[in-house]
N, C-alpha and C. Protein backbone atom coordinates (compact mmCIF):
# COMPACT_ATOMS: atom_id res chain seq x y z
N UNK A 1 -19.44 -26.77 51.16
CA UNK A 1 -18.52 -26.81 52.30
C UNK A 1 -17.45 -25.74 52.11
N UNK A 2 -17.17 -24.93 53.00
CA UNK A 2 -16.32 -23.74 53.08
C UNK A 2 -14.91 -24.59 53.13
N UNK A 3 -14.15 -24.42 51.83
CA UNK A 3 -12.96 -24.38 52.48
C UNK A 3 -11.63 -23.74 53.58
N UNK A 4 -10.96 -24.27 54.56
CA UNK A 4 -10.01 -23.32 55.23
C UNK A 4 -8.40 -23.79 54.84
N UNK A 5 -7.95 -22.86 54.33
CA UNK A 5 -6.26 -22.83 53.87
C UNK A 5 -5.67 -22.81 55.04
N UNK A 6 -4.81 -23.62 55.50
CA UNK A 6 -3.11 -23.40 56.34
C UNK A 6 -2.96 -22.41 56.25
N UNK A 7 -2.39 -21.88 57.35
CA UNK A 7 -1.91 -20.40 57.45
C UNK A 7 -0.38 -20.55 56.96
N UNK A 8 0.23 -21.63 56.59
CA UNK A 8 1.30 -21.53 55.85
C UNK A 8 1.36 -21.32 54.21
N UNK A 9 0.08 -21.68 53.81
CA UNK A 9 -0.37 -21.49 52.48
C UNK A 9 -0.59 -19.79 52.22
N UNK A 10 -1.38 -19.44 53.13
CA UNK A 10 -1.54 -17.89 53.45
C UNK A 10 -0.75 -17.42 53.20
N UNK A 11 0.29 -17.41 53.92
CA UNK A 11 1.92 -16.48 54.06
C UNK A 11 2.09 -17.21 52.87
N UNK A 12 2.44 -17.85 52.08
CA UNK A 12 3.13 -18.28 50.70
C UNK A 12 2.26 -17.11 49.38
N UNK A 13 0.81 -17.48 49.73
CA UNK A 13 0.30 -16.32 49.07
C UNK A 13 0.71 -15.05 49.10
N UNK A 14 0.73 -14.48 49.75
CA UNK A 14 0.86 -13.11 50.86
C UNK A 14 2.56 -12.65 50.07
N UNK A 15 3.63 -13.60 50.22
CA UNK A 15 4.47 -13.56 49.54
C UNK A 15 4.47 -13.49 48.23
N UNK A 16 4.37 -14.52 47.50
CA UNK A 16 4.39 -14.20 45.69
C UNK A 16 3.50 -13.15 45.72
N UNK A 17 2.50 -12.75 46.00
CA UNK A 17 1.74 -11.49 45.56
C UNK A 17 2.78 -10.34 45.99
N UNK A 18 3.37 -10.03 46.94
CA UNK A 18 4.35 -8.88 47.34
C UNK A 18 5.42 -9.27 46.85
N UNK A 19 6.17 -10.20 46.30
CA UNK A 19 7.60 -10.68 44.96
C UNK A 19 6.75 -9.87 44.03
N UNK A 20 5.51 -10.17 43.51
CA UNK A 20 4.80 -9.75 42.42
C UNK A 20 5.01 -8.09 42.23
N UNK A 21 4.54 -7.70 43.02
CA UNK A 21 4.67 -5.88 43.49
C UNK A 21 5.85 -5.76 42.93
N UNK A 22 7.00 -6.16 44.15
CA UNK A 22 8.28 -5.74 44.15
C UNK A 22 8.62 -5.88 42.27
N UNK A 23 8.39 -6.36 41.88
CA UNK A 23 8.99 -7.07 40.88
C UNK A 23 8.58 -5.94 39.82
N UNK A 24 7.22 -5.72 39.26
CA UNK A 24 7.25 -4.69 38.73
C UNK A 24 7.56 -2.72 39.40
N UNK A 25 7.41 -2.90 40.64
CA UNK A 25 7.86 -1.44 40.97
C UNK A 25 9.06 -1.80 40.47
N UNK A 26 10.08 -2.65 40.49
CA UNK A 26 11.50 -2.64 40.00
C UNK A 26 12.15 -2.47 38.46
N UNK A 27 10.68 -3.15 37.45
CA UNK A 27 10.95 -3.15 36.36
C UNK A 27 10.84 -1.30 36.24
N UNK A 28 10.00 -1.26 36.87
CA UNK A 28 9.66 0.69 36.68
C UNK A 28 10.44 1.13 36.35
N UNK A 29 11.28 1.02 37.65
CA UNK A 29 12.30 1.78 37.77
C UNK A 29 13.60 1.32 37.13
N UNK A 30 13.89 0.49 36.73
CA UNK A 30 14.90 0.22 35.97
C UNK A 30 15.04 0.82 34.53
N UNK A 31 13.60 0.66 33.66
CA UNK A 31 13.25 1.68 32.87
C UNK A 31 13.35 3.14 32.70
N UNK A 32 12.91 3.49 33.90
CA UNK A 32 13.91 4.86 33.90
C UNK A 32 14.97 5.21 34.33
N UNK A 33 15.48 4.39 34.92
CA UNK A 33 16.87 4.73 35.00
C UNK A 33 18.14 4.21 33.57
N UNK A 34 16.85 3.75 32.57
CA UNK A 34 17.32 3.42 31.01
C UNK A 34 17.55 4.74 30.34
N UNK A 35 16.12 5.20 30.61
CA UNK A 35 15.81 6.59 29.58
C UNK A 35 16.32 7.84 30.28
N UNK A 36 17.04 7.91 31.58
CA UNK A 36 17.64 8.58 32.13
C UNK A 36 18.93 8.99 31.50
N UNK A 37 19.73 7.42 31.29
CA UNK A 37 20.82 7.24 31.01
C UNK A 37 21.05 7.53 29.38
N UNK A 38 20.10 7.52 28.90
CA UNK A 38 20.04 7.79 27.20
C UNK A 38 19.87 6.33 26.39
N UNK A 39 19.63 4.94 27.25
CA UNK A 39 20.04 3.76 26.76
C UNK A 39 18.67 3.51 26.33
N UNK A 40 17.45 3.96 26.70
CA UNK A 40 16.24 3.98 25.85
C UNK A 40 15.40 4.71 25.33
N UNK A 41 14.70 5.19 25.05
CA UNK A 41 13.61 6.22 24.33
C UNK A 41 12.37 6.19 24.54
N UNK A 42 11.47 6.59 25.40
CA UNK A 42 9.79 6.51 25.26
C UNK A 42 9.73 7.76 24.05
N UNK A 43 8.65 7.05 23.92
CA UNK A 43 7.43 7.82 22.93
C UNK A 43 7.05 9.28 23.16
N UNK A 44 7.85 10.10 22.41
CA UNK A 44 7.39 11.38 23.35
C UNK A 44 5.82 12.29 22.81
N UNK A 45 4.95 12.43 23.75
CA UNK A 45 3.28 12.79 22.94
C UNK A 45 3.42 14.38 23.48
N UNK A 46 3.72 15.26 22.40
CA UNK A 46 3.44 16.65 22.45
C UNK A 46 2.47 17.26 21.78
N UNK A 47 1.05 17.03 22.95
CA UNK A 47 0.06 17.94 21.95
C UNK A 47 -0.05 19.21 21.87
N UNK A 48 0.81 19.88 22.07
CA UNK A 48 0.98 21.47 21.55
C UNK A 48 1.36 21.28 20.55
N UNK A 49 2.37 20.60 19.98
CA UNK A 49 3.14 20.31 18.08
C UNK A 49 1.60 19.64 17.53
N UNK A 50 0.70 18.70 18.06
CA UNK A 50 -0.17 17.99 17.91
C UNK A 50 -1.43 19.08 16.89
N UNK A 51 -1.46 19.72 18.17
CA UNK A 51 -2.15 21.02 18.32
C UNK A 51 -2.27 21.88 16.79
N UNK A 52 -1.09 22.42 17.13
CA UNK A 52 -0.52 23.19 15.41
C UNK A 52 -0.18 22.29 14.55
N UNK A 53 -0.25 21.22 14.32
CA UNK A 53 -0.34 20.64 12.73
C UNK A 53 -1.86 20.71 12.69
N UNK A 54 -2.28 20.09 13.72
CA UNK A 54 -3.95 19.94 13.06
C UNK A 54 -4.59 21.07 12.76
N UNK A 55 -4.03 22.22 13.50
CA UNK A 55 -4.57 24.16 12.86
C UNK A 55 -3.94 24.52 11.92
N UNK A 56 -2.90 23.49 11.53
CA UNK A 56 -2.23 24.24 9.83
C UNK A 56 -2.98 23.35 8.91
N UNK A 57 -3.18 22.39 8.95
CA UNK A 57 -3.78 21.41 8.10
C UNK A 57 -5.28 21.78 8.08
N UNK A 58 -6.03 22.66 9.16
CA UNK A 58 -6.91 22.83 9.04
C UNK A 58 -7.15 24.35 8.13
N UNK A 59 -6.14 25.48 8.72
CA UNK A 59 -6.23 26.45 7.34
C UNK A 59 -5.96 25.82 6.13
N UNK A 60 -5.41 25.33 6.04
CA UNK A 60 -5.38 24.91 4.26
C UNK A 60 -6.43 24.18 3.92
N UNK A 61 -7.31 23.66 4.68
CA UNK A 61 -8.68 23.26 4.39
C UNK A 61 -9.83 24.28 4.15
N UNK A 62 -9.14 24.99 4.87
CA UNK A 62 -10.79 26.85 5.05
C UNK A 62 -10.13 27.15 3.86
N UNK A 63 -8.65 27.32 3.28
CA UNK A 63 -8.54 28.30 1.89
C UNK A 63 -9.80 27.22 0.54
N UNK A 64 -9.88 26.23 0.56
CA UNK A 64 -10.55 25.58 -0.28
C UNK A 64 -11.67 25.45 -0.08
N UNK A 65 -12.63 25.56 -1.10
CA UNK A 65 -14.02 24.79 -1.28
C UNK A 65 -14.46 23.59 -1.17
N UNK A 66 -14.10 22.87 0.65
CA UNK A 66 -14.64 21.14 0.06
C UNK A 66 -15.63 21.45 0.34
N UNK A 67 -16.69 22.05 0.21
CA UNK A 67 -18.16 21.53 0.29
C UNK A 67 -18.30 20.65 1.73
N UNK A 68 -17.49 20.81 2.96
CA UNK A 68 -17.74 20.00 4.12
C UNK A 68 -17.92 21.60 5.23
N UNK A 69 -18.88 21.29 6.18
CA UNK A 69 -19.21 21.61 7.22
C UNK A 69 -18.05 21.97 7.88
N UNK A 70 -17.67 23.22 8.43
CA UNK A 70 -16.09 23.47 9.62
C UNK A 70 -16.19 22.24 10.40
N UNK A 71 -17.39 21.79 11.01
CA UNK A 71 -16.82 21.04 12.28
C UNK A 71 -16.33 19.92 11.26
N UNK A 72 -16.80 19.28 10.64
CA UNK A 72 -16.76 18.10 9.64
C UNK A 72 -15.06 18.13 9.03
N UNK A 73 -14.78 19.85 9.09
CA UNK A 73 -13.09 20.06 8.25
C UNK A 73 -12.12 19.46 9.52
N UNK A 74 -12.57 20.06 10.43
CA UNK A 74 -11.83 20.10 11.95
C UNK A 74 -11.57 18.54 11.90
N UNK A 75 -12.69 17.72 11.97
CA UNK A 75 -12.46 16.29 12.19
C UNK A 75 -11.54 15.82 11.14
N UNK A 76 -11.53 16.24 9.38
CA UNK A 76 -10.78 15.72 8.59
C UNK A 76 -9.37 16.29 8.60
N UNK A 77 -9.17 17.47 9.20
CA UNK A 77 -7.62 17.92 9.63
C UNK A 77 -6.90 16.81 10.78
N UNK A 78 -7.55 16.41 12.05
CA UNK A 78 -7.30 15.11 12.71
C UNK A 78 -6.95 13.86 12.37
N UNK A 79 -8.39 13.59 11.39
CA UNK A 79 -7.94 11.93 10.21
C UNK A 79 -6.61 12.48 9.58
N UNK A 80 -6.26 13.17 9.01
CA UNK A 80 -5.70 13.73 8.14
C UNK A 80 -4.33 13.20 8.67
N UNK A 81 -3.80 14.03 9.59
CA UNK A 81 -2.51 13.92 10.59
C UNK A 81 -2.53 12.45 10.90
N UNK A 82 -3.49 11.86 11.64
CA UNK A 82 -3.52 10.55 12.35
C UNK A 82 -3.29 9.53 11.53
N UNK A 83 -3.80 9.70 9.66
CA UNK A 83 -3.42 8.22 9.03
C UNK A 83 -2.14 8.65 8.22
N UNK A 84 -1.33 10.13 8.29
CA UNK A 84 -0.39 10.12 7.77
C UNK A 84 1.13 9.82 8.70
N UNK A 85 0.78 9.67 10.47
CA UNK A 85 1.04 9.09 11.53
C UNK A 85 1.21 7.34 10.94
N UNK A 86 0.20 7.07 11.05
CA UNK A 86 -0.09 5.91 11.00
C UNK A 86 1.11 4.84 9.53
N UNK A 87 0.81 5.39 8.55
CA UNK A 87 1.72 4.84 7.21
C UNK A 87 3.37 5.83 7.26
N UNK A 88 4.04 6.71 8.18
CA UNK A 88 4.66 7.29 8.52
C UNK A 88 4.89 8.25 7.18
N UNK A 89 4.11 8.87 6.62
CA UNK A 89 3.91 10.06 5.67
C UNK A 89 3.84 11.10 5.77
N UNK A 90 4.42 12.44 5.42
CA UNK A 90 4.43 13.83 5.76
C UNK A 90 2.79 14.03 5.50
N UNK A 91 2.35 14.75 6.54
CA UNK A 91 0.39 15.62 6.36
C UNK A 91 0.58 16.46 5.40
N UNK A 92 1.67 16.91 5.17
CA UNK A 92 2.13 18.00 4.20
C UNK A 92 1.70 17.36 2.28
N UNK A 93 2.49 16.05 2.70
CA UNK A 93 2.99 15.51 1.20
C UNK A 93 1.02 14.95 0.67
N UNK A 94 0.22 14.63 1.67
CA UNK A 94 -1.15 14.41 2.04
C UNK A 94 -1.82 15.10 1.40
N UNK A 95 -1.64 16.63 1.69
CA UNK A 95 -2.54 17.72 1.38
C UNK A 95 -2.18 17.77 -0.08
N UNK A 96 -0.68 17.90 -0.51
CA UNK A 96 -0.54 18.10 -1.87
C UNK A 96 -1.24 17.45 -3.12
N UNK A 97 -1.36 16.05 -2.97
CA UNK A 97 -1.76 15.46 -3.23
C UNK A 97 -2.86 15.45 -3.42
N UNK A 98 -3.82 15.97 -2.60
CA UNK A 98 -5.46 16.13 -2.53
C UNK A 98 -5.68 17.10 -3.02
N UNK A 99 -4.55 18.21 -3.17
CA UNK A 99 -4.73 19.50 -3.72
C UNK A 99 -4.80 19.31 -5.23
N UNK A 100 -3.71 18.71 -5.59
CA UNK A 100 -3.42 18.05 -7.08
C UNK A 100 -4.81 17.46 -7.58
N UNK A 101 -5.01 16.49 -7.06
CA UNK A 101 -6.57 15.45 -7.17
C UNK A 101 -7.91 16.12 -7.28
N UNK A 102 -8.18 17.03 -6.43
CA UNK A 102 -9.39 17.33 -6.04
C UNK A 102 -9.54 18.73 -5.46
N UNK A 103 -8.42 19.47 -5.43
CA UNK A 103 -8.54 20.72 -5.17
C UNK A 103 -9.66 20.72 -3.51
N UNK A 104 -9.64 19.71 -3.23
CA UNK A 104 -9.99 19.79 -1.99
C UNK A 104 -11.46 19.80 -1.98
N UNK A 105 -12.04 19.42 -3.14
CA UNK A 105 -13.35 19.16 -3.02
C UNK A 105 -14.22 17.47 -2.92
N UNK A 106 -14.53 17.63 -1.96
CA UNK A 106 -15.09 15.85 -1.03
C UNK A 106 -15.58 15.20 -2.09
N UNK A 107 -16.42 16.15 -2.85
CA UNK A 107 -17.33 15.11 -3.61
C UNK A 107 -16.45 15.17 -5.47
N UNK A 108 -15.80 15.77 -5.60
CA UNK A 108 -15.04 15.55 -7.29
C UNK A 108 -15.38 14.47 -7.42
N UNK A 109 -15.46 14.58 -9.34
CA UNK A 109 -15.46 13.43 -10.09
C UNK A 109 -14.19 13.61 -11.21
N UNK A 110 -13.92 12.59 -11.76
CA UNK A 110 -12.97 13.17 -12.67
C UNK A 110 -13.52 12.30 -13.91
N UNK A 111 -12.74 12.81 -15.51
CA UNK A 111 -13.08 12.38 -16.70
C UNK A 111 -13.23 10.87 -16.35
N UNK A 112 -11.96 10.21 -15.78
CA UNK A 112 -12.04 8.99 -16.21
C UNK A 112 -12.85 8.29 -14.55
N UNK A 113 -13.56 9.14 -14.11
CA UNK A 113 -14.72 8.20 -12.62
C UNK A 113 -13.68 7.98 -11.82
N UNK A 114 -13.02 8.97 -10.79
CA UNK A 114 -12.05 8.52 -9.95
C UNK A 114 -12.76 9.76 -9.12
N UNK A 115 -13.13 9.35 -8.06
CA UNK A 115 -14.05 10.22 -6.89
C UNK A 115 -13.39 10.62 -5.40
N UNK A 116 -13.75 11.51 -5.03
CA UNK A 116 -13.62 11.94 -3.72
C UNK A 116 -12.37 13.15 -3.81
N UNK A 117 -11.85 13.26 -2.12
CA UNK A 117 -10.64 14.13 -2.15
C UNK A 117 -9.43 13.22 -3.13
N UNK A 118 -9.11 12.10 -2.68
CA UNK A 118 -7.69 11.41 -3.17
C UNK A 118 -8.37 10.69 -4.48
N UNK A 119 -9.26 11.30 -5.18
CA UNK A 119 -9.37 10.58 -6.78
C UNK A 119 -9.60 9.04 -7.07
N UNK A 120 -10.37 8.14 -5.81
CA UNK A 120 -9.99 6.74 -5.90
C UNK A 120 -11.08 6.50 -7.15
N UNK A 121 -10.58 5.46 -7.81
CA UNK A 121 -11.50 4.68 -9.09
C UNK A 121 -12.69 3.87 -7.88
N UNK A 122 -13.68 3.19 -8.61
CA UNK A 122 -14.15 2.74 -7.69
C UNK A 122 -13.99 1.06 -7.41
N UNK A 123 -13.15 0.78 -8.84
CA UNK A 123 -13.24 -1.04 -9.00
C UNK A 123 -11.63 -1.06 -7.74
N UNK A 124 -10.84 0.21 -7.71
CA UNK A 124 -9.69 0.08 -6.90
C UNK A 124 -10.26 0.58 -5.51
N UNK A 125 -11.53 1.37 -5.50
CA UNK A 125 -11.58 1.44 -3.75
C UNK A 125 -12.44 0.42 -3.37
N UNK A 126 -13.01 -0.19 -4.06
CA UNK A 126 -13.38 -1.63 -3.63
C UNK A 126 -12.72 -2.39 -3.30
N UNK A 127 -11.30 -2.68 -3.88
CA UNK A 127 -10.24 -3.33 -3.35
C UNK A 127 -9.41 -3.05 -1.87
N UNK A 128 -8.96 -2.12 -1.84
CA UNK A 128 -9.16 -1.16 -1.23
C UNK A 128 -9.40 -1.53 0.62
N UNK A 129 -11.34 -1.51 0.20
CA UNK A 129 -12.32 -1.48 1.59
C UNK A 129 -12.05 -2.41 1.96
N UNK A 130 -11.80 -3.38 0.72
CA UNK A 130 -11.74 -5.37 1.36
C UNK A 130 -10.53 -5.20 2.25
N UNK A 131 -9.56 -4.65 1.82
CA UNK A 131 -8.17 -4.75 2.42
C UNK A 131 -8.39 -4.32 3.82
N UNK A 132 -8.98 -3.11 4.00
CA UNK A 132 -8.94 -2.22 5.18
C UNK A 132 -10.16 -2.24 5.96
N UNK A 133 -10.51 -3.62 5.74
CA UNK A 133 -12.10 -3.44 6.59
C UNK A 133 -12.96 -2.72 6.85
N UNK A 134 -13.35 -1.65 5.62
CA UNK A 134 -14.12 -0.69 5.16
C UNK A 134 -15.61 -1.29 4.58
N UNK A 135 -16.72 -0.81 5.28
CA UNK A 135 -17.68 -1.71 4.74
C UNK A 135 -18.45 -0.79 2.94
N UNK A 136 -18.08 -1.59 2.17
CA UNK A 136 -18.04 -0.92 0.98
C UNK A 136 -20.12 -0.63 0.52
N UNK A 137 -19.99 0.80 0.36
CA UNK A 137 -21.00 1.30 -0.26
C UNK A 137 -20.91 2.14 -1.40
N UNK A 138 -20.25 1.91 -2.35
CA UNK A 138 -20.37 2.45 -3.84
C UNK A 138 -19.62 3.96 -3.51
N UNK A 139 -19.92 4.39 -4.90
CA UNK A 139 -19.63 6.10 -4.82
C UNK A 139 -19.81 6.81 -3.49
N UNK A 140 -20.55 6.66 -2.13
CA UNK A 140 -20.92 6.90 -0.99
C UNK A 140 -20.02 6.65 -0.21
N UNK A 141 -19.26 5.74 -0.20
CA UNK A 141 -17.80 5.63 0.23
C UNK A 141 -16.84 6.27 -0.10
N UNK A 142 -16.76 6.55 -1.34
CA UNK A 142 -15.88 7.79 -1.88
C UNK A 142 -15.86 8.99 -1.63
N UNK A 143 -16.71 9.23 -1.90
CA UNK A 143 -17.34 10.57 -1.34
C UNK A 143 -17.35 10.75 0.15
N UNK A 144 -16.92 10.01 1.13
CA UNK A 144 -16.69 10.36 2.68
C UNK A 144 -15.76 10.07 2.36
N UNK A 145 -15.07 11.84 2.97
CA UNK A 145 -13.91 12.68 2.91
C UNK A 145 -13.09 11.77 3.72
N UNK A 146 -13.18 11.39 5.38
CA UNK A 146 -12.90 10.71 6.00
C UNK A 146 -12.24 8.95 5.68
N UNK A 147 -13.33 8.20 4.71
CA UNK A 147 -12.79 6.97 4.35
C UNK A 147 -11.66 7.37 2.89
N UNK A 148 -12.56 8.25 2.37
CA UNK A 148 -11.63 8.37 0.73
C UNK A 148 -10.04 8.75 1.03
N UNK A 149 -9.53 9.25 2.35
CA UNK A 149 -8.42 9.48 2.88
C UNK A 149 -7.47 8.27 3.56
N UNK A 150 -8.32 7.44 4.55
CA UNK A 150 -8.02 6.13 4.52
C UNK A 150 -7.34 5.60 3.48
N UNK A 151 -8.56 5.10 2.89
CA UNK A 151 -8.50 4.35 1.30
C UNK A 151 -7.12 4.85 0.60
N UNK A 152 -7.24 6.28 0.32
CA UNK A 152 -6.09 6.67 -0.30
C UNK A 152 -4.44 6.74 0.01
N UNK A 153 -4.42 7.07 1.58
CA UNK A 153 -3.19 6.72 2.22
C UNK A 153 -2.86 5.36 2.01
N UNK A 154 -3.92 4.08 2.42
CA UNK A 154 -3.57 3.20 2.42
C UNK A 154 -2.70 3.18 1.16
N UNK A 155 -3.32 3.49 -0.22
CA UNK A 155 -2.87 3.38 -1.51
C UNK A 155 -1.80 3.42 -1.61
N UNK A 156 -1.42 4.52 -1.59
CA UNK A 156 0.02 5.46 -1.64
C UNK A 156 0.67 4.42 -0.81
N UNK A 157 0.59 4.35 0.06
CA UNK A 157 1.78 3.46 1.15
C UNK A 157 1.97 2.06 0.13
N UNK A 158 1.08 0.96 -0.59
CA UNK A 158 1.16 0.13 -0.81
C UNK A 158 1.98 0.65 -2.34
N UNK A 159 2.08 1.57 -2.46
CA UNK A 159 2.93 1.90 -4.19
C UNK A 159 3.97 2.30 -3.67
N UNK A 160 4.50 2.95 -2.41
CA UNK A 160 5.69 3.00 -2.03
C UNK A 160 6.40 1.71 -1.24
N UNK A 161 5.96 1.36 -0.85
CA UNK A 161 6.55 -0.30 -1.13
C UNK A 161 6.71 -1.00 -1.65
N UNK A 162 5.92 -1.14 -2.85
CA UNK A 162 6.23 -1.84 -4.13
C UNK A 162 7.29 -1.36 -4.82
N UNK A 163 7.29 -0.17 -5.21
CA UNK A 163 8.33 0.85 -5.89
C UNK A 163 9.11 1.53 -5.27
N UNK A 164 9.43 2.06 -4.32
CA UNK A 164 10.51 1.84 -3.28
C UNK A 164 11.00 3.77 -4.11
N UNK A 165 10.22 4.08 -4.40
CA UNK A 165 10.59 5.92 -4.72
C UNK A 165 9.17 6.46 -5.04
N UNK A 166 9.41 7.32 -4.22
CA UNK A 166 8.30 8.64 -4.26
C UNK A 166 7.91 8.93 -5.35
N UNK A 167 8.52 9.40 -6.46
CA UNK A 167 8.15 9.64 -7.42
C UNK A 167 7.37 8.72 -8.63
N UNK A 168 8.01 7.97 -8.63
CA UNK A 168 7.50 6.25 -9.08
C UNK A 168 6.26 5.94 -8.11
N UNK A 169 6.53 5.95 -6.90
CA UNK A 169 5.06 6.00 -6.61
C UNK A 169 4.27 6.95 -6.93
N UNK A 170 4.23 7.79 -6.85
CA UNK A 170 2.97 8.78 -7.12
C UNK A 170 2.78 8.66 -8.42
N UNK A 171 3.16 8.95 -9.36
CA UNK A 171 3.08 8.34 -10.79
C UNK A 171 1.92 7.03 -11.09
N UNK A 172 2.40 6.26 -10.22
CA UNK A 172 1.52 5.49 -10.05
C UNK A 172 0.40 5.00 -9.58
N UNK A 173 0.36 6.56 -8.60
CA UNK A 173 -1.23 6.60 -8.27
C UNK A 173 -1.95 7.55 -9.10
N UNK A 174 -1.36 7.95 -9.79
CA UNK A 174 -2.18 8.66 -10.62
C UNK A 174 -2.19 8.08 -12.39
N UNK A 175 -1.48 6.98 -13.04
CA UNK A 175 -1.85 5.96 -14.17
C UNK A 175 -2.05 4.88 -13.83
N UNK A 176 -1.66 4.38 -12.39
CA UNK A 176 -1.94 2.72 -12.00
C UNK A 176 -0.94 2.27 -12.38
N UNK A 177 -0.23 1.15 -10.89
CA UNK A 177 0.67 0.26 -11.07
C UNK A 177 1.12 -0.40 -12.21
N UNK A 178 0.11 -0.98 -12.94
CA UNK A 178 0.19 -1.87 -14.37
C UNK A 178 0.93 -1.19 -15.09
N UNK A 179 0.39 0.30 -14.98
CA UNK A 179 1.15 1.39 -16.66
C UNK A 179 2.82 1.37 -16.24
N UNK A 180 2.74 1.40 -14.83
CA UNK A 180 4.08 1.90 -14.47
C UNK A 180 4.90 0.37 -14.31
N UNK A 181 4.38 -0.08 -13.88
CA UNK A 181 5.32 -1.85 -14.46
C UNK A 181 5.80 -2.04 -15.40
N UNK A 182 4.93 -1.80 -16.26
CA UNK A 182 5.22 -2.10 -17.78
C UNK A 182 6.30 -1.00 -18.51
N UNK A 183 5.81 0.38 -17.93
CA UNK A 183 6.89 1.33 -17.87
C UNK A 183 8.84 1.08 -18.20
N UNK A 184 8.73 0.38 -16.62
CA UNK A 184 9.44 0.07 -15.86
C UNK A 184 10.52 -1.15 -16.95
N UNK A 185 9.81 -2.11 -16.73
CA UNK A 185 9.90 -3.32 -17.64
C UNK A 185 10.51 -2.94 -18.76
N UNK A 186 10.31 -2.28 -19.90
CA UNK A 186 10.69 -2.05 -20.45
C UNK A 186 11.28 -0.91 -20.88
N UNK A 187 11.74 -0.24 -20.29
CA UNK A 187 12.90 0.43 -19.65
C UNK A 187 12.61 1.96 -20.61
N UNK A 188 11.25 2.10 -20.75
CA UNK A 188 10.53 3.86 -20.68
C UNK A 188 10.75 4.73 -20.21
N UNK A 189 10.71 5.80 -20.38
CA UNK A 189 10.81 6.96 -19.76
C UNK A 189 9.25 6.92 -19.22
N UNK A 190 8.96 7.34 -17.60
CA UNK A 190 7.71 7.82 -17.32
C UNK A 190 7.13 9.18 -17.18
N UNK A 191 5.87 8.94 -17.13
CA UNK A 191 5.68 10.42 -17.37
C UNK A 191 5.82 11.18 -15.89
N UNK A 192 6.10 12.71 -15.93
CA UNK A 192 6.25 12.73 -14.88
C UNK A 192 5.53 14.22 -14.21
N UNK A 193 5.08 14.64 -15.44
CA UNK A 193 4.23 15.92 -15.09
C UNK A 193 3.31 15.60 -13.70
N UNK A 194 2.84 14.70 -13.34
CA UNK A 194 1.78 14.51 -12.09
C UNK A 194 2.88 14.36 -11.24
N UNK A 195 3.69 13.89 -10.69
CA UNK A 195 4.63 14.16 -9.88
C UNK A 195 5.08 15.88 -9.62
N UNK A 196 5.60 16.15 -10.48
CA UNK A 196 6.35 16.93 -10.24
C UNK A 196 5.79 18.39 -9.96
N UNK A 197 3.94 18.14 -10.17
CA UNK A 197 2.38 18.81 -9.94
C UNK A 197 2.79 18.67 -8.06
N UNK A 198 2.51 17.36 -7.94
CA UNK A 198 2.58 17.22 -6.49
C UNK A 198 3.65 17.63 -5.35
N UNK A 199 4.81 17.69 -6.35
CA UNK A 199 5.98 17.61 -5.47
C UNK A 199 5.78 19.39 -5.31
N UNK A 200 5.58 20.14 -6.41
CA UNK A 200 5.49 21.62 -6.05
C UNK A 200 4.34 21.88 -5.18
N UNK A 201 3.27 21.78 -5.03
CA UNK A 201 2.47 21.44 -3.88
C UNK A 201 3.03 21.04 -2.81
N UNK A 202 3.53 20.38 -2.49
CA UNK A 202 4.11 19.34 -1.41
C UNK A 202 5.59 21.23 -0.85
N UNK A 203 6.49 21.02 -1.55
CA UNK A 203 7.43 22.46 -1.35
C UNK A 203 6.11 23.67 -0.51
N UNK A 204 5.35 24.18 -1.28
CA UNK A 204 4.33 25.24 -0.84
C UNK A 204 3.81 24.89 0.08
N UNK A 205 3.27 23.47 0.35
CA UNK A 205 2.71 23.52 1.80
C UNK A 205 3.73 23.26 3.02
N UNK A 206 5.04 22.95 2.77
CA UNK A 206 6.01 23.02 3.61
C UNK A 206 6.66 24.27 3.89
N UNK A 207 6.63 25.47 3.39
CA UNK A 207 6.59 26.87 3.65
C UNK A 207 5.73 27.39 4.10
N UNK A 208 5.94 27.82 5.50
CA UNK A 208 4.49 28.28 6.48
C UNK A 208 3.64 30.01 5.67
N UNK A 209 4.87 30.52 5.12
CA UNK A 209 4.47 31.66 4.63
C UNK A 209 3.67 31.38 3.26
N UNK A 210 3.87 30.49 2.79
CA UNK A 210 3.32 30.28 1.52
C UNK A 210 2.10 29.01 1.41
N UNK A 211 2.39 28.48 2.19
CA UNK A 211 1.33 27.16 2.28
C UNK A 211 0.26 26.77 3.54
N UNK A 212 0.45 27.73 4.31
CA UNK A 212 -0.69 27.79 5.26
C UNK A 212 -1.30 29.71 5.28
């Protein structure tokens, strides 16, 4: 059976749906007449700045040997920017780091089995994948340039929150939290040659004349 509505029901509809309208065209505009006034801030997206980080981040990828395909670099200059976006980290302080680690090669191994660009161990990028919903496949995970960057940002971000200084963090991604606790704890001097590796890296790639 077809129902038929009152035409007073109608017009009641007809109304809240046009309150409805009115209501957000108004929020619109009230909003900008926020960010007009200086009382709010949108998000400002400039992909020309966008643009030139991902072509500086990408020369400093062509000066190195990763053993990855250009188009394959192109995509990891993008990840690159986007997860150092993401944990609010300089792309700069990123590269140093990978420079330090791996000289920019995807597949490195090191003495003590710490793989990829960012050097992850593998019992810690297992930890790691669980955290970041990475579906874990051994050394094969490491070795994609793409996740081993993930993985590794994630890292770094979780040692600068714990330790609450740059330097103390990085330190600690390169002996592990434990050494540097205990460090800490008992009131050591740490070591600091791997820092201070990165931090000059980190200076050079922030000089356009010298680091791109």
């Amino acid at each position: 059976m077809k129902l038929v509505y009152p035409e007073k029901y109608k017009s009641f509809q007809r109304w809240l749906l046009f309150s409805i309208w009115m209501m957000y065209i108004s929020s619109g505009l009230l909003l900008v007449a926020f960010h007009w006034k200086g009382i709010i801030d949108f998000p400002r997206i400039e992909p020309c700045e966008q643009f030139r980080r991902e072509e500086e981040i990408l020369h400093v990828l062509q000066r190195f040997k990763t053993g990855l395909p250009r188009a394959e670099e192109r995509k990891l200059a993008w990840l690159i920017l986007q997860e150092s976006r993401k944990y609010a980290q300089d792309y700069r302080l990123i590269l140093a780091i990978i420079k330090t680690e791996s000289s920019f090669k995807h597949r490195a191994i090191s003495p003590k089995g710490a793989k990829g660009l960012m050097q992850i161990r593998p019992h810690v990028g297992q930890a790691i994948a669980r955290d970041i919903d990475i579906g874990w496949e051994g050394d094969e995970t490491l070795f994609n340039p793409h996740l081993n960057v993930k993985m590794g940002l994630y890292y770094l971000s979780r040692l600068l929150l714990r330790f609450g200084d740059l330097k103390v963090a990085l330190t600690a991604y390169n002996f592990g939290p434990s050494f540097v606790h205990k460090r800490l704890k008992t009131k050591r001097k740490l070591p600091a040659k791997y820092s201070r590796k990165v931090l000059k890296a980190y200076r050079e790639f922030s000089q356009p004349s010298r680091g791109t």
